[in-house]
Protein backbone atom coordinates (compact mmCIF):
# COMPACT_ATOMS: atom_id res chain seq x y z
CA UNK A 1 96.57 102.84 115.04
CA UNK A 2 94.69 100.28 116.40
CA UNK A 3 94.01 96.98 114.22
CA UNK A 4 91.07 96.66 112.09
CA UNK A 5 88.44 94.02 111.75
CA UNK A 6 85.72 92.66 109.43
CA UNK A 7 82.88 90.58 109.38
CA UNK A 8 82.38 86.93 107.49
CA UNK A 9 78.96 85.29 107.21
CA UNK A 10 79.14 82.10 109.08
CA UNK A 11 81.87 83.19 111.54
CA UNK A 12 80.54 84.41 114.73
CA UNK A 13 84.01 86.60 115.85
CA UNK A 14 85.68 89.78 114.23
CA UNK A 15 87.72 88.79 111.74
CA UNK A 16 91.67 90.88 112.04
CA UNK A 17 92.18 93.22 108.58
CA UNK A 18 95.40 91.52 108.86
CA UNK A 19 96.33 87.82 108.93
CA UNK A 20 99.30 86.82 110.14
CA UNK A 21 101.02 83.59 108.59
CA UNK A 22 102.22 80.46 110.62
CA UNK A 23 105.38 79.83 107.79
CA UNK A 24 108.01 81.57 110.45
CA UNK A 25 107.03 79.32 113.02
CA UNK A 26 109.62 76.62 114.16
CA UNK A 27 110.19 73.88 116.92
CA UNK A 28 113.43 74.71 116.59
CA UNK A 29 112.88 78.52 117.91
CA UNK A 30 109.96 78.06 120.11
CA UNK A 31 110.76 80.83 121.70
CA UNK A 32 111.33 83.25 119.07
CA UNK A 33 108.06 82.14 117.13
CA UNK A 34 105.96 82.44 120.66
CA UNK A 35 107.40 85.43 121.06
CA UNK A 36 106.30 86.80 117.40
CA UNK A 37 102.88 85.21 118.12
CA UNK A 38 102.63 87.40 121.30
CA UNK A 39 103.59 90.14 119.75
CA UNK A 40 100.84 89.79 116.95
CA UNK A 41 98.47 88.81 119.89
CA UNK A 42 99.25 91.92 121.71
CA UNK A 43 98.97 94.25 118.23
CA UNK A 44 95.20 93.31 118.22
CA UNK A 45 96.16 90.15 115.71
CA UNK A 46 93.06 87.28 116.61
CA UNK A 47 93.11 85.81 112.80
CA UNK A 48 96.23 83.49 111.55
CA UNK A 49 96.76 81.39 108.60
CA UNK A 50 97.88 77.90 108.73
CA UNK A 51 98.33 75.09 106.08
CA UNK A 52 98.73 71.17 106.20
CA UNK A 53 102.01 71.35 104.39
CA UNK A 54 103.57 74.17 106.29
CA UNK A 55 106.49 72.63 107.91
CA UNK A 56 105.63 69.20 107.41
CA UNK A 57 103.04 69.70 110.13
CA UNK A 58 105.06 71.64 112.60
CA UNK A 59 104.07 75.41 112.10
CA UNK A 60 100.68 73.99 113.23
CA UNK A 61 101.80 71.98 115.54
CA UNK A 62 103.59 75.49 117.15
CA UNK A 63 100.51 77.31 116.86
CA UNK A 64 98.33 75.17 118.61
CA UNK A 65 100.78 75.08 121.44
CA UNK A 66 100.75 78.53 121.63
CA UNK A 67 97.10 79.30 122.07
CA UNK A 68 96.70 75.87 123.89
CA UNK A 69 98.92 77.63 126.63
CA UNK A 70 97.51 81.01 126.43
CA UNK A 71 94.05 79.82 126.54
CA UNK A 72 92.90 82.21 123.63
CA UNK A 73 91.77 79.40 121.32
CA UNK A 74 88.52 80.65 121.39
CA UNK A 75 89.34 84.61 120.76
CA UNK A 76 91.20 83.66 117.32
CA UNK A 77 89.93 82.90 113.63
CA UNK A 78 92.17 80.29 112.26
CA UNK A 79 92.48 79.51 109.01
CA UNK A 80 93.46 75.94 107.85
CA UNK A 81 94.72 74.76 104.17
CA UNK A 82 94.32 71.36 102.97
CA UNK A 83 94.32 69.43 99.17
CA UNK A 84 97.86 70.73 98.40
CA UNK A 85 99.87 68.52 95.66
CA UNK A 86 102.14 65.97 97.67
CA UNK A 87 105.13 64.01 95.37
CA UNK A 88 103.75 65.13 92.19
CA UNK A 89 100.10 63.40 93.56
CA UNK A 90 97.59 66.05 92.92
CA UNK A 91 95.06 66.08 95.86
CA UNK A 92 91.70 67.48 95.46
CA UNK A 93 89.87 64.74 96.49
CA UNK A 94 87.14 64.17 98.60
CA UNK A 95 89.23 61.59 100.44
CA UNK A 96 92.47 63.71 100.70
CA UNK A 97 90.64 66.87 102.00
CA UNK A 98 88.84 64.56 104.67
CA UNK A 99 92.53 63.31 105.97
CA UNK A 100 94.27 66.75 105.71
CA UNK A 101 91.46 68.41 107.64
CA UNK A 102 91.67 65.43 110.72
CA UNK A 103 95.40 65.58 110.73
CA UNK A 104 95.39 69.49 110.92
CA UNK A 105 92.81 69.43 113.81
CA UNK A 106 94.92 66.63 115.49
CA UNK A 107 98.43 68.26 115.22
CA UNK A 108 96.62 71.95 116.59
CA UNK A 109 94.82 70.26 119.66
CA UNK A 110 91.72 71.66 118.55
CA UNK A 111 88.41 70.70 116.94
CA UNK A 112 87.19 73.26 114.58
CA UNK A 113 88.27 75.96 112.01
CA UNK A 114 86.67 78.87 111.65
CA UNK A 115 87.71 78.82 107.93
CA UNK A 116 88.88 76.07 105.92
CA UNK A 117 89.80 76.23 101.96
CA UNK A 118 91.32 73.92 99.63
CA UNK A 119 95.35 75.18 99.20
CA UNK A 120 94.85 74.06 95.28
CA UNK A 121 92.75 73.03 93.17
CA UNK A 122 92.18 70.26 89.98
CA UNK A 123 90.05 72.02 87.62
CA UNK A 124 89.55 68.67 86.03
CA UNK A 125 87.58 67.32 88.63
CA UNK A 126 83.88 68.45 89.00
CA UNK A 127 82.95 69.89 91.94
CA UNK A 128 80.13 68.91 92.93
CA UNK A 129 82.10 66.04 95.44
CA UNK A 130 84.23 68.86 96.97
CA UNK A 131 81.28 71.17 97.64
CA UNK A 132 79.38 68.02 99.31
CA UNK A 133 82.72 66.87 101.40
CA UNK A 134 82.97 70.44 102.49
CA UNK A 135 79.77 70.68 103.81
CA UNK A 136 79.52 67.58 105.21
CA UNK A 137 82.50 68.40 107.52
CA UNK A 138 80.62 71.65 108.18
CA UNK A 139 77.23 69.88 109.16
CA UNK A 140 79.83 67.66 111.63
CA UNK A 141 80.95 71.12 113.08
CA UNK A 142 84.92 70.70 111.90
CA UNK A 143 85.00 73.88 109.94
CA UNK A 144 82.90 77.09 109.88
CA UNK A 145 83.49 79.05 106.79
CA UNK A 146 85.12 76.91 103.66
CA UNK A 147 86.60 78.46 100.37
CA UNK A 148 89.49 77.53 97.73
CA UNK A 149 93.24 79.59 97.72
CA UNK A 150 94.37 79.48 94.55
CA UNK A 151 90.96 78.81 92.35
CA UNK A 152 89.98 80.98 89.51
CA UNK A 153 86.56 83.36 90.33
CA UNK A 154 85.21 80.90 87.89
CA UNK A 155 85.32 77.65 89.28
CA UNK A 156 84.17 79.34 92.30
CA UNK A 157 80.99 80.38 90.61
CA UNK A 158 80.73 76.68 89.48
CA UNK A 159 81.10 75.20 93.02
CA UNK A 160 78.38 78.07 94.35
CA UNK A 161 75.78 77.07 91.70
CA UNK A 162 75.95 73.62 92.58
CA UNK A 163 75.63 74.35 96.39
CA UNK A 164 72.43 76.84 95.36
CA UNK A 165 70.89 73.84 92.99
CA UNK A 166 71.40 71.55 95.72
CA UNK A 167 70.35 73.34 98.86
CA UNK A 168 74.59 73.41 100.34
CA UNK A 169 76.51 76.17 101.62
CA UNK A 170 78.36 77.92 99.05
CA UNK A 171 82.29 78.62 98.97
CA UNK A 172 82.00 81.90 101.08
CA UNK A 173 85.59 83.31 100.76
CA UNK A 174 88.81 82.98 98.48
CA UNK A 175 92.47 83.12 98.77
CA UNK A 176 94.55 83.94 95.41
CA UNK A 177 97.77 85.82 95.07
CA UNK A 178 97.23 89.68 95.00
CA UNK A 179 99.70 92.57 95.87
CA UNK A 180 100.64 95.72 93.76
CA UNK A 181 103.43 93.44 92.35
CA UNK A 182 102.59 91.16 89.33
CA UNK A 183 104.20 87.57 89.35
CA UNK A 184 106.20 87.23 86.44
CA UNK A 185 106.03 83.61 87.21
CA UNK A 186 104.24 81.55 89.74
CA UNK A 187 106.19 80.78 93.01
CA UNK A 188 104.97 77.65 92.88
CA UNK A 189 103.23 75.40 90.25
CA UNK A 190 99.65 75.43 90.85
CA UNK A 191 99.53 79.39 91.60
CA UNK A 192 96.59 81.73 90.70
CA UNK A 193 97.32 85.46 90.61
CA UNK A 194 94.82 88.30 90.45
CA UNK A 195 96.98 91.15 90.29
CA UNK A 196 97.63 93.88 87.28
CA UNK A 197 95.46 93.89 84.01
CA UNK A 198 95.18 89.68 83.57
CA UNK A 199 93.39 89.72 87.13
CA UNK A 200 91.42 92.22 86.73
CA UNK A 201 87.99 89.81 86.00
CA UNK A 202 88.49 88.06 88.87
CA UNK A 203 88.85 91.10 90.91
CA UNK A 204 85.37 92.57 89.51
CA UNK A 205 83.80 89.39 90.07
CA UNK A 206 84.70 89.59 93.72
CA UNK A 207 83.41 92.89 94.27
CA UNK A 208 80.21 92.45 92.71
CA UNK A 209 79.46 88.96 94.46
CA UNK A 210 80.66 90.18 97.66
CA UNK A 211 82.85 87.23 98.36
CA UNK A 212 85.65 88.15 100.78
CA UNK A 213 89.59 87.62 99.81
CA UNK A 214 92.58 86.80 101.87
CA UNK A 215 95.31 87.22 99.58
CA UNK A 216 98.45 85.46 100.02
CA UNK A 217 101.81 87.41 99.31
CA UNK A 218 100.04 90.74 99.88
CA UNK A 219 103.10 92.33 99.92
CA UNK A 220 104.85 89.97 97.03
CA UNK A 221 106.91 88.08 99.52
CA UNK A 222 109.47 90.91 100.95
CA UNK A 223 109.19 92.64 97.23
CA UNK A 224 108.08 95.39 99.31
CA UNK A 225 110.44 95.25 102.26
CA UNK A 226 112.75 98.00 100.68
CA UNK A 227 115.36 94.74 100.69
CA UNK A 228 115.34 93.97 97.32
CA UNK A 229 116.96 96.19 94.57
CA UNK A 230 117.92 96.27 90.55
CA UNK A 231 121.75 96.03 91.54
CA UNK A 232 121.36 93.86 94.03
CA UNK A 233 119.68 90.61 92.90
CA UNK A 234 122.21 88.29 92.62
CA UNK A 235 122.99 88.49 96.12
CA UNK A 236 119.92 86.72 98.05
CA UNK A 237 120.45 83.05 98.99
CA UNK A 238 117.73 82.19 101.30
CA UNK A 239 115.12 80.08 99.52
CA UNK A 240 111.99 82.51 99.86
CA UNK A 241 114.22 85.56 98.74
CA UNK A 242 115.09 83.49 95.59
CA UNK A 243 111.47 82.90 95.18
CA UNK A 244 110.92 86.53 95.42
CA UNK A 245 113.55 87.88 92.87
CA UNK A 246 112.12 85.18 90.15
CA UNK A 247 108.72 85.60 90.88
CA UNK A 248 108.64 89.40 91.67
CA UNK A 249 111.91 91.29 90.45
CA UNK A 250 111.21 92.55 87.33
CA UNK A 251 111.62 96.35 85.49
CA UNK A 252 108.06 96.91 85.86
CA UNK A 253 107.95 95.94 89.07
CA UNK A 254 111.35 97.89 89.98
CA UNK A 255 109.15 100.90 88.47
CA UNK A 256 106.49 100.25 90.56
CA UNK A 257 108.70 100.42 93.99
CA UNK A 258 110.01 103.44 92.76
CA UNK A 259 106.75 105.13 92.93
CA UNK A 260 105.67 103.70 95.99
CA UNK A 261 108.85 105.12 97.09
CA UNK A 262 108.19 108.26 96.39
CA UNK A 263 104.69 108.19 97.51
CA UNK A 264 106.21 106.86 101.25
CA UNK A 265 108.50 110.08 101.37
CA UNK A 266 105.50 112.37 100.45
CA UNK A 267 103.49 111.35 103.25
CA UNK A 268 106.01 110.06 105.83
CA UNK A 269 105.10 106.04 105.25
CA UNK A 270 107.45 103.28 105.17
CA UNK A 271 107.60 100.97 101.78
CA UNK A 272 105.57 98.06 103.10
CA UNK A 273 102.95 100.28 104.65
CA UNK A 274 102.18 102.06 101.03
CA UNK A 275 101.91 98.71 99.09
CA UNK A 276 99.90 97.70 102.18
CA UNK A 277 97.85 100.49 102.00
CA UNK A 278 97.43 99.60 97.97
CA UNK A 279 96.01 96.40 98.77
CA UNK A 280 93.64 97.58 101.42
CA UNK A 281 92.10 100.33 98.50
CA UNK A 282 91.00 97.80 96.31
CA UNK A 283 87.01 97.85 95.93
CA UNK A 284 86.99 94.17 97.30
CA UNK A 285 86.54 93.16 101.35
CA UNK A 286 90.21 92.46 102.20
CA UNK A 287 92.07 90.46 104.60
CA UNK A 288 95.53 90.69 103.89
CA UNK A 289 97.73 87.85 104.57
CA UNK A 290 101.51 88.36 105.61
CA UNK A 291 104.18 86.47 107.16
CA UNK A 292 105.68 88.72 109.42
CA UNK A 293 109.07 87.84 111.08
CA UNK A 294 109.02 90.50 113.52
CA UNK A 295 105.59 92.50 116.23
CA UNK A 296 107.30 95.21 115.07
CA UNK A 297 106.47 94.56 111.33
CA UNK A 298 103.04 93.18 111.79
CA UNK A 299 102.61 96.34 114.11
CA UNK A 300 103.45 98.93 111.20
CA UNK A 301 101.65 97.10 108.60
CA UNK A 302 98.22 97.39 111.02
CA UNK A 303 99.16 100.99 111.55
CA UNK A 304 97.76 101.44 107.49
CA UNK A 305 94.92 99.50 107.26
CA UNK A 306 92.45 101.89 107.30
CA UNK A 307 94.49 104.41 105.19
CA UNK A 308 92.58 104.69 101.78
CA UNK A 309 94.94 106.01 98.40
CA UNK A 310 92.75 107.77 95.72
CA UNK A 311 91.80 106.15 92.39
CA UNK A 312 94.51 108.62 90.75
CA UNK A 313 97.39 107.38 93.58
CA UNK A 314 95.83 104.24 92.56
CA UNK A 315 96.44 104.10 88.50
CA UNK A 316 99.73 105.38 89.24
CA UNK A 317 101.35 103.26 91.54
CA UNK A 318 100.06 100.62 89.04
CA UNK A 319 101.55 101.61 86.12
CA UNK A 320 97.95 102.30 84.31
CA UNK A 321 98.29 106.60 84.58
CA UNK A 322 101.76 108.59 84.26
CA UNK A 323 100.32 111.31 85.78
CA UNK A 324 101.20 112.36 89.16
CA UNK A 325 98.49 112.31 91.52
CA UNK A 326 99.57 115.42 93.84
């Protein structure tokens, strides 16, 4: 199935259904991560996610390279992070989101993102500073698109009315947590979630404004890579697998991959690519983020994106019907 693409206001390319992460890449195997960067390349992949903090700087610095010397800079949407929390220092500040953004740009060999949002965010800062450093760097033709990951659908709303009251470009996309999985904790302080019943709001709120997501963890960090099981949990030591059993391994969760499970045997799907195809049936414009290890993986998870579960396949998978859908 060939890859799927959307549109964003502001950003004058198609924009990949699916976004693949720059987390796997490493200096250490250049080879290996230009390889999986190929292999996304070749799958019809032209949007990737990057952040400041990823790798102390070199997962940037390894995707630059990589389009630098396949001269396909100007085919791709990138997506830069800045403002995350450093030593305890939170950083949503006009000053901090001025550096991030230059250092980014610097370690990537390039001069503009097509979309840049703010990795956190300090809900007791106003915003009116943020929205003006934003678009300043916009008017200077750094960044195309701007947006927050991790901000609540109402601080959004705040940031957008004072753009609108003072003639600025509004926040235009956002990036929280959602996946059929609900966090039973944050992986990481400073999280926002909108999956199950408590994100529900924010998930509305999207829809009705129009405002594009690109969820993080759309697949609840390997929850849904068939890997992780109720007997078997004590067993992971890899850092982002721990993350993943204490953020994502719960009984209601356990009962969810059951059913999407069952719903990959009934019509011949793999796990991922039914919790994929979960996300992608959400009444919201989705771009799903995903930090694919492997082409093949990113190439089975594009292989769904147009596949569209009913509202009743829907409830159930989620836990809000007990009714079988078929």
């Amino acid at each position: 199935m060939a890859m799927q693409y959307g549109t964003l206001t502001g950003v004058d390319k198609q924009v990949s259904r699916l976004v693949q992460g720059t987390i796997p890449l490493s200096s250490d195997r250049e080879a290996e991560s230009m390889a999986l960067l190929d292999a996304v390349y070749e799958s019809g992949g032209r949007t990737f996610d990057t952040a400041h903090g990823y790798g102390n700087g070199d997962c940037e610095r390894v995707l630059g390279r990589w389009y630098g010397s396949r001269g396909v800079r100007d085919e791709l949407v990138v997506l830069g992070k800045g403002a995350h929390p450093y030593n305890g220092r939170v950083r949503v500040t006009p000053e901090d989101i001025t550096s991030d953004l230059h250092e980014s740009l610097e370690r990537q060999g390039t001069d503009f993102f097509d979309i840049y949002v703010l990795h956190r965010d300090n809900p007791d800062v106003p915003v009116g500073p943020i929205v003006e450093v934003l678009n300043e760097h916009k008017k200077a033709g750094k960044i195309g698109v701007f947006g927050g990951s991790n901000w609540a659908a109402s601080r959004i709303a705040e940031a957008n009315d004072y753009a609108k009251e003072h003639g600025l470009e509004p926040f235009r996309v956002s990036s929280p947590n959602f996946s059929l999985a609900v966090q039973i904790q944050p992986p990481w302080e400073g999280c926002l979630s909108i999956s199950g019943e408590p994100g529900k709001a924010d998930r509305d709120w999207y829809a009705e404004n129009g405002i594009p997501i690109f969820p993080w963890s759309s697949l609840a960090g390997g929850f849904f890579s068939g890997r992780f099981r109720r007997d078997n949990l004590d067993t992971f030591d890899e850092y982002l697998d721990k993350l993943c059993v204490t953020s994502y391994c719960s009984e209601e969760n356990f009962r969810r991959l059951d059913r999407v499970e069952e719903t990959a045997k009934r019509y011949d799907m793999s796990i991922p690519q039914v919790a994929m195809a979960y996300v992608m049936s959400q009444p919201m414009e989705v771009f799903a983020l995903v930090g694919c290890r492997t082409g093949a993986e990113f190439a089975d998870n594009a292989a769904v994106l147009d596949r569209r579960l009913t509202e009743d396949e829907l409830a159930w998978l989620d836990l809000r019907s007990d009714e079988r859908p078929w």
